[in-house]
PDB file of N, CA and C in Angstrom:
ATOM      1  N   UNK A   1     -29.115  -7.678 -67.807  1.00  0.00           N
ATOM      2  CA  UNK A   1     -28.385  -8.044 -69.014  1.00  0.00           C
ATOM      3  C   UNK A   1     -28.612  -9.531 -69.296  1.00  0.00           C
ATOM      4  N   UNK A   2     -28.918  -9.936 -70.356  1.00  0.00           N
ATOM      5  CA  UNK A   2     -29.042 -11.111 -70.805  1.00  0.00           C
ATOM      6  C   UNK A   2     -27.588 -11.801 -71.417  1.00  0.00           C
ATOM      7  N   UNK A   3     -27.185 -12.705 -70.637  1.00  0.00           N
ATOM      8  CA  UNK A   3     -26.032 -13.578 -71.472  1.00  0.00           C
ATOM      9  C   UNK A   3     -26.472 -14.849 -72.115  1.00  0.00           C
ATOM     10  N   UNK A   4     -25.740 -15.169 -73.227  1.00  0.00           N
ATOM     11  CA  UNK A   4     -25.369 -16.182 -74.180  1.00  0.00           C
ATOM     12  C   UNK A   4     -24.581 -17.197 -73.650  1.00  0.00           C
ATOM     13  N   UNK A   5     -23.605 -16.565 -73.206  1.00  0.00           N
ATOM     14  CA  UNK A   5     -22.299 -17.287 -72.273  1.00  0.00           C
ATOM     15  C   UNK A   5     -21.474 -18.025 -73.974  1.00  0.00           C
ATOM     16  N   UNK A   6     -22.365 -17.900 -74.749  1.00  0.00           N
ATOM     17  CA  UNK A   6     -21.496 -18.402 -75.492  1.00  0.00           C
ATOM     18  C   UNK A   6     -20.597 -17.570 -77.081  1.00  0.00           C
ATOM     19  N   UNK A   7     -20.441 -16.296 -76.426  1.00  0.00           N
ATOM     20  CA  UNK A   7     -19.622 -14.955 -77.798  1.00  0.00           C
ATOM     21  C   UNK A   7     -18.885 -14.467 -77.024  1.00  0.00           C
ATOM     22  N   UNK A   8     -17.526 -15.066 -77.277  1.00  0.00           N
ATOM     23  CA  UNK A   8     -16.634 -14.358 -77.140  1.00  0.00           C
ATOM     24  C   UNK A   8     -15.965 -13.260 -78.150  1.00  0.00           C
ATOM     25  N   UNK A   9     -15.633 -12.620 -77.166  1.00  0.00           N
ATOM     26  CA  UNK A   9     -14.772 -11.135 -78.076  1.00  0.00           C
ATOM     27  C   UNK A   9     -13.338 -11.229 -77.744  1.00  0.00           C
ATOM     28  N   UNK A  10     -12.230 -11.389 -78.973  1.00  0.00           N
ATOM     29  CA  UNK A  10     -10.734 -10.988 -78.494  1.00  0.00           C
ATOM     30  C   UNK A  10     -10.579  -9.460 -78.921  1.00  0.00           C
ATOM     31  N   UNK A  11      -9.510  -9.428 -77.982  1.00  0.00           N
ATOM     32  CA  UNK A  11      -9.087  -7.872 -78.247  1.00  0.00           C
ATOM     33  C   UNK A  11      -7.626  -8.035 -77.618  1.00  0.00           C
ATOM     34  N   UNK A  12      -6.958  -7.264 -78.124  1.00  0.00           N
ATOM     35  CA  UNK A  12      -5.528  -7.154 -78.606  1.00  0.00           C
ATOM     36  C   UNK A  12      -4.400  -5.929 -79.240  1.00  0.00           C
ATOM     37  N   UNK A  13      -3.435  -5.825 -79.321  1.00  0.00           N
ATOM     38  CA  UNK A  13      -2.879  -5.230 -79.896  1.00  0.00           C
ATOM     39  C   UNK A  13      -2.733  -5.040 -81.827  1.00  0.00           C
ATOM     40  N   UNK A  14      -3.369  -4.382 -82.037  1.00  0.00           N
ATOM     41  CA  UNK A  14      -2.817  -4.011 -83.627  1.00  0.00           C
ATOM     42  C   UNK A  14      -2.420  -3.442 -84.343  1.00  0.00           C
ATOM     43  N   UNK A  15      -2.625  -2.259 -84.170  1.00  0.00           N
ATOM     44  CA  UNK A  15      -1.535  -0.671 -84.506  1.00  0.00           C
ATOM     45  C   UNK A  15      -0.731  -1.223 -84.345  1.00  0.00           C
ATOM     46  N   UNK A  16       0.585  -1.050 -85.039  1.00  0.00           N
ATOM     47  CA  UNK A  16       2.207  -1.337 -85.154  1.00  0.00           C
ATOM     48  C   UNK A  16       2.559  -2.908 -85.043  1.00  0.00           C
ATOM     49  N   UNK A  17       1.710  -3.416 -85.038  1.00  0.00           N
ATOM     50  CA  UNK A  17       2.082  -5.054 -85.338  1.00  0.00           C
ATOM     51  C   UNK A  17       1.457  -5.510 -86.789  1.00  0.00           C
ATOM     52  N   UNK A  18       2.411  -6.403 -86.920  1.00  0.00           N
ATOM     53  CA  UNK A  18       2.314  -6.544 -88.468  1.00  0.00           C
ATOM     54  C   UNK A  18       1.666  -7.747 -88.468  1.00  0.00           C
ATOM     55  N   UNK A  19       1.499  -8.795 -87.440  1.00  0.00           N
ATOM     56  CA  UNK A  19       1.176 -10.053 -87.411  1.00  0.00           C
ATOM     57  C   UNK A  19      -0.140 -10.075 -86.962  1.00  0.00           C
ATOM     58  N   UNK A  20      -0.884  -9.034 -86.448  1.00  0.00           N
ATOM     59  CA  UNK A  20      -1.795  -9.283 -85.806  1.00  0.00           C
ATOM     60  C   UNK A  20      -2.917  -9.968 -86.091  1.00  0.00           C
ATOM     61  N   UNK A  21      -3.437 -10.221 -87.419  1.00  0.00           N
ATOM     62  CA  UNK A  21      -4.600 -10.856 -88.164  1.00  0.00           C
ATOM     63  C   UNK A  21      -4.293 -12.310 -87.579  1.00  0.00           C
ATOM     64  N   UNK A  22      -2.765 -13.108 -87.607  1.00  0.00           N
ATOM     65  CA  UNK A  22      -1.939 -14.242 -87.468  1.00  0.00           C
ATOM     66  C   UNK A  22      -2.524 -14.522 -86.434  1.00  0.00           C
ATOM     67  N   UNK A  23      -1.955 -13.375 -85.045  1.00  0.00           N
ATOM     68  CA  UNK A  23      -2.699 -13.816 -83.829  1.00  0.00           C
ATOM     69  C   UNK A  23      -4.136 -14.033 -83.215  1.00  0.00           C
ATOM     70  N   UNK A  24      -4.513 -13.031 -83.918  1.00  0.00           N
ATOM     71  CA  UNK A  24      -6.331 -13.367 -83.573  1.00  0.00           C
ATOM     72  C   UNK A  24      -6.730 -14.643 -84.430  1.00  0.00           C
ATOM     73  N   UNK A  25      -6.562 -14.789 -85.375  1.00  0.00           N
ATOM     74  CA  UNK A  25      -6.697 -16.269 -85.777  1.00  0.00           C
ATOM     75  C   UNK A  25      -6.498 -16.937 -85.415  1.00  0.00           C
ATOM     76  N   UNK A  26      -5.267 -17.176 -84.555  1.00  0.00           N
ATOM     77  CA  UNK A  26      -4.397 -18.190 -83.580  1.00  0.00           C
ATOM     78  C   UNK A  26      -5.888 -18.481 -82.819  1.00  0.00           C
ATOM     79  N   UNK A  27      -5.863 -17.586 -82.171  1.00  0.00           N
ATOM     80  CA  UNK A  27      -6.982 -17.444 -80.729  1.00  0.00           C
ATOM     81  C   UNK A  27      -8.001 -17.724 -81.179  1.00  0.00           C
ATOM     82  N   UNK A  28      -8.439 -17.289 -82.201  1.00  0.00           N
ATOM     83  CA  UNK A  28     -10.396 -17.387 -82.623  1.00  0.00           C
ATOM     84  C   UNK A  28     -10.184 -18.994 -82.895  1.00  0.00           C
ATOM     85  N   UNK A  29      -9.245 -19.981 -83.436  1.00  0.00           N
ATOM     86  CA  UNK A  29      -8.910 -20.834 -83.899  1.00  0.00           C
ATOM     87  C   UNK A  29      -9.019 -21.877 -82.110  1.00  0.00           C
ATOM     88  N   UNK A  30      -8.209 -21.257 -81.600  1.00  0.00           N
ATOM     89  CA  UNK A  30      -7.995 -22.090 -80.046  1.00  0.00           C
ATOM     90  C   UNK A  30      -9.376 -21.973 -79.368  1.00  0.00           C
ATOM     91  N   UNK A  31      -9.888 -21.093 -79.409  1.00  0.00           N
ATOM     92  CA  UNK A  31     -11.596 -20.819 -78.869  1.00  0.00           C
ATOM     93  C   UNK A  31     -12.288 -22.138 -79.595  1.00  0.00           C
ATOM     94  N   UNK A  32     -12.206 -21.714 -80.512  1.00  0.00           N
ATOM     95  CA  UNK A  32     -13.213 -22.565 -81.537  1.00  0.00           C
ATOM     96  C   UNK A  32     -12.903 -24.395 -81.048  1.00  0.00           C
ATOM     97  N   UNK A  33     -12.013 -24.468 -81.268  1.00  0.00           N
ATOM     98  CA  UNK A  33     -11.402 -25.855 -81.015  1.00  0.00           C
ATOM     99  C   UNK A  33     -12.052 -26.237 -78.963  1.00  0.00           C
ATOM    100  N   UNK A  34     -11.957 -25.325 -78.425  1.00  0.00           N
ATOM    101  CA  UNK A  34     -12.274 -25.373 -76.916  1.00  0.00           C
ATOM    102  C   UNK A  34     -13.610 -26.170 -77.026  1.00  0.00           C
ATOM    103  N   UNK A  35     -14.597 -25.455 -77.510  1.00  0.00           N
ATOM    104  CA  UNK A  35     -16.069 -25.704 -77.235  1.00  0.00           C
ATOM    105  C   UNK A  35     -16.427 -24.805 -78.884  1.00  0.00           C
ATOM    106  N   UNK A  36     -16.986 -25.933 -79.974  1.00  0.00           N
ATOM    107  CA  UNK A  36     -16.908 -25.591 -81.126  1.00  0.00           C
ATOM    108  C   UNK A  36     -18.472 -24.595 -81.115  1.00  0.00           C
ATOM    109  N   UNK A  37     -19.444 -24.427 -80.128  1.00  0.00           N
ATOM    110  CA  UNK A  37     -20.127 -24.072 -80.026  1.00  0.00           C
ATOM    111  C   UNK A  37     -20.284 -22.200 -79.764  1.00  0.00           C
ATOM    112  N   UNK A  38     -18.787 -22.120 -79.114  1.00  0.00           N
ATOM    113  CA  UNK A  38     -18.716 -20.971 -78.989  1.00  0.00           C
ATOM    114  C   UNK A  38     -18.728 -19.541 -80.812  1.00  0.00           C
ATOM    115  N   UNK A  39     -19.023 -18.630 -80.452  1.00  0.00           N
ATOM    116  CA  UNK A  39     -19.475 -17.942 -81.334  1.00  0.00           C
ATOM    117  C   UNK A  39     -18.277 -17.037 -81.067  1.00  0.00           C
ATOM    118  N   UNK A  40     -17.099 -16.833 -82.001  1.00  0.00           N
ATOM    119  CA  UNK A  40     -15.751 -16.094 -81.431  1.00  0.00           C
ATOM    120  C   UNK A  40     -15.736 -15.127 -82.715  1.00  0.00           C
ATOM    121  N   UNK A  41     -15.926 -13.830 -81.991  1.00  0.00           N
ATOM    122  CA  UNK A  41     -15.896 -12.497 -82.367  1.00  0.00           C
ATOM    123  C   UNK A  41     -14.259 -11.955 -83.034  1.00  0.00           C
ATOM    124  N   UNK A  42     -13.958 -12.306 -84.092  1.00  0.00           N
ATOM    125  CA  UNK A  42     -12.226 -11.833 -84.318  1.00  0.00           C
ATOM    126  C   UNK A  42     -12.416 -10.698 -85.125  1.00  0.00           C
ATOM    127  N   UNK A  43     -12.567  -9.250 -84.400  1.00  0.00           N
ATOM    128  CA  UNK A  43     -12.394  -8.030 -85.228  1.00  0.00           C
ATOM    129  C   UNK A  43     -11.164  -7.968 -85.948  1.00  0.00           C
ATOM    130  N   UNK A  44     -10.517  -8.414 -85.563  1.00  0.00           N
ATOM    131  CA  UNK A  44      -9.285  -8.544 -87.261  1.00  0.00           C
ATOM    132  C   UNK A  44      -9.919  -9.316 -88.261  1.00  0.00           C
ATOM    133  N   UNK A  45     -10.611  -9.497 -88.533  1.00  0.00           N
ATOM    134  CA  UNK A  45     -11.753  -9.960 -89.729  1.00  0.00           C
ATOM    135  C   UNK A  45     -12.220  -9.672 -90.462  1.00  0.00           C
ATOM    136  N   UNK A  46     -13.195  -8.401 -88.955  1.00  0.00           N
ATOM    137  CA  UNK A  46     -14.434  -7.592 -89.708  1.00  0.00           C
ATOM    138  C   UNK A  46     -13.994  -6.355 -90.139  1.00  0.00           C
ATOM    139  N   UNK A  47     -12.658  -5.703 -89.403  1.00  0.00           N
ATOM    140  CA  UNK A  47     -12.904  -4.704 -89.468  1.00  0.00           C
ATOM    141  C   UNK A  47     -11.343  -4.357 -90.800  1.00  0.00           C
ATOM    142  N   UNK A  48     -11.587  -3.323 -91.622  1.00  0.00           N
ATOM    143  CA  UNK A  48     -10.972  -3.197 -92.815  1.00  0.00           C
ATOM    144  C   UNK A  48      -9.561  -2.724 -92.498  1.00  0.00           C
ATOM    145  N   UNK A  49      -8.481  -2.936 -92.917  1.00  0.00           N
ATOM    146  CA  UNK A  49      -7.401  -3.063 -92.770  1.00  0.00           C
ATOM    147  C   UNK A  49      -7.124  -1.369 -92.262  1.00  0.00           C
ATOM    148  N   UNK A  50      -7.595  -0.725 -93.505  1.00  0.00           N
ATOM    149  CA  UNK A  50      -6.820   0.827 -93.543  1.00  0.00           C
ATOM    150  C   UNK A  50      -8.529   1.586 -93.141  1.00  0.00           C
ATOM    151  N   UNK A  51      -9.527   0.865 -92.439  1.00  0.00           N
ATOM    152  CA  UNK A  51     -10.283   1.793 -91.538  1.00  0.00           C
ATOM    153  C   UNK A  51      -9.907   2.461 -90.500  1.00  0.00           C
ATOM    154  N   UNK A  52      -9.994   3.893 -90.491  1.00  0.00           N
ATOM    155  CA  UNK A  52      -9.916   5.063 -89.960  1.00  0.00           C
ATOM    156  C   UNK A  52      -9.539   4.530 -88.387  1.00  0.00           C
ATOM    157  N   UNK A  53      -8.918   4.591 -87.582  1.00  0.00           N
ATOM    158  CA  UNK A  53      -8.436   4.453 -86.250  1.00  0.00           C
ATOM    159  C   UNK A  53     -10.062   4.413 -85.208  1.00  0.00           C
ATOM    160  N   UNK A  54     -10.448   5.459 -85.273  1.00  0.00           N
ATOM    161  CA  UNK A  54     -11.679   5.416 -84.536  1.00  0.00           C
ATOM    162  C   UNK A  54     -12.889   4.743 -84.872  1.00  0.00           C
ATOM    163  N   UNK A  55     -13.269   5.078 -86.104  1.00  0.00           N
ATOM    164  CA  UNK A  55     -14.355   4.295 -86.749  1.00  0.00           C
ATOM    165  C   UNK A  55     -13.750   3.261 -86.505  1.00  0.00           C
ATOM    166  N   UNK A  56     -12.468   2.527 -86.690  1.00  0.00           N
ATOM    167  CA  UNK A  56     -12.537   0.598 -86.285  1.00  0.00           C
ATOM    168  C   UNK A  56     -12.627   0.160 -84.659  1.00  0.00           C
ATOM    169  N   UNK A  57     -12.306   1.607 -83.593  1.00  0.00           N
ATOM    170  CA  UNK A  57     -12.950   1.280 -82.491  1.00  0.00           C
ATOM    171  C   UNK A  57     -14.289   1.516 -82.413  1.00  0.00           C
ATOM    172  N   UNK A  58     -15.265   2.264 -82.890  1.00  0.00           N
ATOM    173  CA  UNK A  58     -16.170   2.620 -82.859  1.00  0.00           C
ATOM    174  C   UNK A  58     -17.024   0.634 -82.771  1.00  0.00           C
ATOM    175  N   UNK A  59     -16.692   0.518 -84.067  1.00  0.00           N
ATOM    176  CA  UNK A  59     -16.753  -0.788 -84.473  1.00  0.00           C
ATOM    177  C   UNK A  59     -16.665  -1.789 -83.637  1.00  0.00           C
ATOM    178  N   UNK A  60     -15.339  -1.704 -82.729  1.00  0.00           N
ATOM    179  CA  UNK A  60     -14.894  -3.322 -82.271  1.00  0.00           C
ATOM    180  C   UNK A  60     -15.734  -2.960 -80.738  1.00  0.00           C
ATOM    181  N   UNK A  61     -15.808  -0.980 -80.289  1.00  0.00           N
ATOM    182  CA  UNK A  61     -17.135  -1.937 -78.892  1.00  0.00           C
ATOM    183  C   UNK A  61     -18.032  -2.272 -79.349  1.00  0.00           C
ATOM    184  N   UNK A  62     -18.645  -1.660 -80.323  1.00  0.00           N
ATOM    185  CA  UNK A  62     -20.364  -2.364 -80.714  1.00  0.00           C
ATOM    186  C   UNK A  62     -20.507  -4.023 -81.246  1.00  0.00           C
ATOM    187  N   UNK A  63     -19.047  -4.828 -81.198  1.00  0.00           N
ATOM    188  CA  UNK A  63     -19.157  -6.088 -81.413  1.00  0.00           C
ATOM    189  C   UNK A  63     -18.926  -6.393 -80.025  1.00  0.00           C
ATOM    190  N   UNK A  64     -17.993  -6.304 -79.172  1.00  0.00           N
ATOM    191  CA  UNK A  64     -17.747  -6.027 -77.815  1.00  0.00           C
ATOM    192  C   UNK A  64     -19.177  -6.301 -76.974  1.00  0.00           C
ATOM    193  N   UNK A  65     -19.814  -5.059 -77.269  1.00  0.00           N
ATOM    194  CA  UNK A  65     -21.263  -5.196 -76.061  1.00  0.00           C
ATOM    195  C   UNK A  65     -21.730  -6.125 -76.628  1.00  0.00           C
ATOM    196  N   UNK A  66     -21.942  -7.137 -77.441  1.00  0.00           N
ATOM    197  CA  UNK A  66     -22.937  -7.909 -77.965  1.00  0.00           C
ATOM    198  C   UNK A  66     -22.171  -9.038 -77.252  1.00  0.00           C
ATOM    199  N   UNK A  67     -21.240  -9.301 -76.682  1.00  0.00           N
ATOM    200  CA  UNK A  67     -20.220 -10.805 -76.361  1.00  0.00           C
ATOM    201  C   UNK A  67     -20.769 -10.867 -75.208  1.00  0.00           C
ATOM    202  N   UNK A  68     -20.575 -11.872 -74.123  1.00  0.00           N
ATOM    203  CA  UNK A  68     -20.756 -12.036 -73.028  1.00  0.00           C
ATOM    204  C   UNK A  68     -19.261 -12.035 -72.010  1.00  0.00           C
ATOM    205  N   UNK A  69     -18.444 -12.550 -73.310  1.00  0.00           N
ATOM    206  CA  UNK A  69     -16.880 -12.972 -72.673  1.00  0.00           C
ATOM    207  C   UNK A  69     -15.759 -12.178 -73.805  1.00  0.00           C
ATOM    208  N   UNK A  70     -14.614 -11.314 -73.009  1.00  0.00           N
ATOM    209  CA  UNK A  70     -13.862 -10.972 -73.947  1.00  0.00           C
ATOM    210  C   UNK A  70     -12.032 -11.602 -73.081  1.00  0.00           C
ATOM    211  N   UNK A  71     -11.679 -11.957 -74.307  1.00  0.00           N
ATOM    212  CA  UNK A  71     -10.524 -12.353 -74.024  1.00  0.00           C
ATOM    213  C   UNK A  71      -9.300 -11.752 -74.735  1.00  0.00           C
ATOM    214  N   UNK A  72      -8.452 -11.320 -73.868  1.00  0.00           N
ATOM    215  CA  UNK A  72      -7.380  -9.969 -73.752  1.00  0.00           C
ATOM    216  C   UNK A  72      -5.854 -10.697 -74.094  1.00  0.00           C
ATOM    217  N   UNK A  73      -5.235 -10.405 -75.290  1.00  0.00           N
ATOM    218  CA  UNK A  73      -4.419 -11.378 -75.994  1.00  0.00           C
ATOM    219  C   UNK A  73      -3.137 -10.381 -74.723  1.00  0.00           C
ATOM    220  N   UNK A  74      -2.631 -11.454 -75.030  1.00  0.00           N
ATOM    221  CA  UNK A  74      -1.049 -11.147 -73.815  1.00  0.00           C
ATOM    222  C   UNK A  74      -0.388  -9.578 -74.043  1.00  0.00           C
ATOM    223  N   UNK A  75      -0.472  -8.744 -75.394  1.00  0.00           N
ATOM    224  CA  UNK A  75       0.282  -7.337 -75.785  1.00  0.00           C
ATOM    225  C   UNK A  75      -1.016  -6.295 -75.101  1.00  0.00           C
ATOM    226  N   UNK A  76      -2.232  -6.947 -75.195  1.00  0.00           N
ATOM    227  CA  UNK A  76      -3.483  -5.805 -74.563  1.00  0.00           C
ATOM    228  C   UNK A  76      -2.875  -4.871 -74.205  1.00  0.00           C
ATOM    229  N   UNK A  77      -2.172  -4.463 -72.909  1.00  0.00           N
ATOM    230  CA  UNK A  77      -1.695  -3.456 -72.371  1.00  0.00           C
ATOM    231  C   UNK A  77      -1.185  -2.501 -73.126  1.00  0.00           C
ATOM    232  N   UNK A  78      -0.978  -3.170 -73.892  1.00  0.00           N
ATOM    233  CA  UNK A  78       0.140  -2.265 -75.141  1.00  0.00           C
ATOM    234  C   UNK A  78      -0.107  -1.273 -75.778  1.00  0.00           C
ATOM    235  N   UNK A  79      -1.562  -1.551 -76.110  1.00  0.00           N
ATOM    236  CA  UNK A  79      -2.664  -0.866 -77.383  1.00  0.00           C
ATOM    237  C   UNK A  79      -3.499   0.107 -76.684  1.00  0.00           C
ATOM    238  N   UNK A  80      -3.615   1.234 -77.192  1.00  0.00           N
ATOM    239  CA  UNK A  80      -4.490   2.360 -76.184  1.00  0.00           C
ATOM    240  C   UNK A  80      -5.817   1.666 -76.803  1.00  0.00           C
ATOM    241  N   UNK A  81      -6.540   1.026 -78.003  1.00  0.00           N
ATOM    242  CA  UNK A  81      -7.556   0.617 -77.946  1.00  0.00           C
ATOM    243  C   UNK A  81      -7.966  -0.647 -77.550  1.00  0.00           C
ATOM    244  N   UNK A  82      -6.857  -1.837 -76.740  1.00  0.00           N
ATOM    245  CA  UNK A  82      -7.841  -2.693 -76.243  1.00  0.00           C
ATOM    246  C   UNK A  82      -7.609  -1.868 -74.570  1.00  0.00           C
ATOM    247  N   UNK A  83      -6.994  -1.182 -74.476  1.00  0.00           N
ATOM    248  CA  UNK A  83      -7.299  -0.633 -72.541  1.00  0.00           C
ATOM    249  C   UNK A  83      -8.695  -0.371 -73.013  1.00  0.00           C
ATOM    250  N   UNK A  84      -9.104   0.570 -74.264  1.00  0.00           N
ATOM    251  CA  UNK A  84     -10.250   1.193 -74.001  1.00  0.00           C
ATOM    252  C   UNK A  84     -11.128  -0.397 -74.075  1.00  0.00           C
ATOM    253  N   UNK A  85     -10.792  -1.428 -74.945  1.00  0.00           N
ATOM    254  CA  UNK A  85     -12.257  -2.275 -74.953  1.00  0.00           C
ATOM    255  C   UNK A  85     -11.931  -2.737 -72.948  1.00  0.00           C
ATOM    256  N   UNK A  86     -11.014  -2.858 -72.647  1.00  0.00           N
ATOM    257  CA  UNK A  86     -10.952  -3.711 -71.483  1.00  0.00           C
ATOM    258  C   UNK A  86     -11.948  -3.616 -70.640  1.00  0.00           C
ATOM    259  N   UNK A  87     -12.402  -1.331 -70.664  1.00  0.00           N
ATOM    260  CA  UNK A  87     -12.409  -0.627 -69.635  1.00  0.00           C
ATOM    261  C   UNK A  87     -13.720  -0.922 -69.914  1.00  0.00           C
ATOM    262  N   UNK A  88     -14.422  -0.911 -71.168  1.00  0.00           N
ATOM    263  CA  UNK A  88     -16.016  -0.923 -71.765  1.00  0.00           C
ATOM    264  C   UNK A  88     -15.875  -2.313 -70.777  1.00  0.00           C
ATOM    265  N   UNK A  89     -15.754  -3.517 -71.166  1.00  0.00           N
ATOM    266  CA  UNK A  89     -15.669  -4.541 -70.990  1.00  0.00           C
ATOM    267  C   UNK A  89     -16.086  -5.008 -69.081  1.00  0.00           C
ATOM    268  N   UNK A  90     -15.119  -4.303 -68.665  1.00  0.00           N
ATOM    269  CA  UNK A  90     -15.083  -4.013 -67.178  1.00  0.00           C
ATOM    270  C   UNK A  90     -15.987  -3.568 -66.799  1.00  0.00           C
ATOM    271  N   UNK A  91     -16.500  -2.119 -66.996  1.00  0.00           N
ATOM    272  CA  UNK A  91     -17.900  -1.568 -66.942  1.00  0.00           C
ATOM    273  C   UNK A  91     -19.293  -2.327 -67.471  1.00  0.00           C
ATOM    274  N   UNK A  92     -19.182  -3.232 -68.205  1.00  0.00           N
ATOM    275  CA  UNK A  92     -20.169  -4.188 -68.605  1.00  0.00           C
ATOM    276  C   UNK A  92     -20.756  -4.893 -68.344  1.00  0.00           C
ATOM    277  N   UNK A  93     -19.605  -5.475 -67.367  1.00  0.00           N
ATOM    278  CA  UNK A  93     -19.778  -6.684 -66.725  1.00  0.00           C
ATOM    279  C   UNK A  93     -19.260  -7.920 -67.317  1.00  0.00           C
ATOM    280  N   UNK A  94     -18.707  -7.721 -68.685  1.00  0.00           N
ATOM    281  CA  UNK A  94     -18.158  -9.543 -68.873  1.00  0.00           C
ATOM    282  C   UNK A  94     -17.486 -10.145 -68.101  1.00  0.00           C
ATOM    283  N   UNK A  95     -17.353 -10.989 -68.744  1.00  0.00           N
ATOM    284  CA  UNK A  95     -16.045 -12.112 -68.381  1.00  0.00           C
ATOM    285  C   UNK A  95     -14.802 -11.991 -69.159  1.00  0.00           C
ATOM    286  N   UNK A  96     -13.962 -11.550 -68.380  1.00  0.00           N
ATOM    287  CA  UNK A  96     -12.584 -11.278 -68.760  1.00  0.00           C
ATOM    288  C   UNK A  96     -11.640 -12.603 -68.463  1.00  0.00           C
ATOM    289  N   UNK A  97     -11.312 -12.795 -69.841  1.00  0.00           N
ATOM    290  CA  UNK A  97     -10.090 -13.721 -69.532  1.00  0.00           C
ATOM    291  C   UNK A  97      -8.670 -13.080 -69.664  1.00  0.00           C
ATOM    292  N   UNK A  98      -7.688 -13.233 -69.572  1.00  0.00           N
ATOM    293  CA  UNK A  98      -6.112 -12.704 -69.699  1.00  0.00           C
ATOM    294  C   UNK A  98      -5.130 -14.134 -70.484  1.00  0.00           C
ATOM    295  N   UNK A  99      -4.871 -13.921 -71.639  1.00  0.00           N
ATOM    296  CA  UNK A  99      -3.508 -14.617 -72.238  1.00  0.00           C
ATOM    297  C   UNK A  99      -2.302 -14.359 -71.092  1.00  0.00           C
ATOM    298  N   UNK A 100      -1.459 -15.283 -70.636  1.00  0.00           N
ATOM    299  CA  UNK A 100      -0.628 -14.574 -69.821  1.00  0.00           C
ATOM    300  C   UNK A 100       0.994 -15.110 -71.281  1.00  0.00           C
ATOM    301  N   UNK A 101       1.771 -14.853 -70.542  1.00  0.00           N
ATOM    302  CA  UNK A 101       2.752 -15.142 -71.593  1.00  0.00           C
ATOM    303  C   UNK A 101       3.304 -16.027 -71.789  1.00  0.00           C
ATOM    304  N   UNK A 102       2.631 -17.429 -71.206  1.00  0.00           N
ATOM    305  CA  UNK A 102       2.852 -18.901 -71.800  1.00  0.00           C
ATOM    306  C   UNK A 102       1.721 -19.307 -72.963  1.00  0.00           C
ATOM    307  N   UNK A 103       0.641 -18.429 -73.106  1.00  0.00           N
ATOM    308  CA  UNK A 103      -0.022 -18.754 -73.888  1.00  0.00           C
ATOM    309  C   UNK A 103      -1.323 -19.184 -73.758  1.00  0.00           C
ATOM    310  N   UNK A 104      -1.812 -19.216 -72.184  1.00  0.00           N
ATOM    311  CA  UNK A 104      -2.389 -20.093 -70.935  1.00  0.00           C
ATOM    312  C   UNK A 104      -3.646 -18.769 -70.774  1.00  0.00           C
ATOM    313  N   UNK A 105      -4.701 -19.047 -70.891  1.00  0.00           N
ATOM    314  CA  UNK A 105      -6.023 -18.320 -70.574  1.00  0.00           C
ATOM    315  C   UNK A 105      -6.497 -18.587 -69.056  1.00  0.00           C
ATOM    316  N   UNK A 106      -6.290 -17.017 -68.287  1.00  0.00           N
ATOM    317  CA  UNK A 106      -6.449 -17.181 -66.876  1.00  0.00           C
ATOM    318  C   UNK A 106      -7.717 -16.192 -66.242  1.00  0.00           C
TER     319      UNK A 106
END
């Protein structure tokens, strides 16, 4: 596998949260500011508000495998589709970071 080291992917909770565009912005925003070089993947972006449940996972692994690093907003657990990016993610081989609930990337 060839890495970039520099595309990150967030993934997160969004079904039943109303804020969620807020938070991935938060994050794609805090990435960006880290190392402006980084290339930060915010599928609350790309993918269309009222796209079909699967087709927008379909979507967010095929942005997913292209990252080198995905970072797992603090509700992850929450969402049956970021377990599924976690699990792609895991099987992949990235680099997993974890939001814990100060806000703190571990």
């Amino acid at each position: 596998m060839i890495m970039r080291n520099n595309c990150i992917y967030i993934a997160g909770k969004v079904t039943g949260d109303n804020r969620y565009q807020e938070k991935f912005a938060s994050m794609e925003q805090r990435l960006t500011e880290l190392n402006p070089k980084f290339e930060v993947v915010n599928p609350a972006k790309k993918i269309p508000v009222d796209a079909p449940w699967l087709l927008a996972m379909f979507c967010c692994i095929r942005m997913l495998r292209h990252c080198d690093w995905v970072v797992m907003l603090r509700d992850w657990n929450e969402s049956r589709g970021a377990r599924w990016e976690h699990n792609v993610a895991r099987r992949k081989g990235k680099i997993i970071l974890y939001e814990n609930q100060n806000g703190e990337l571990c």
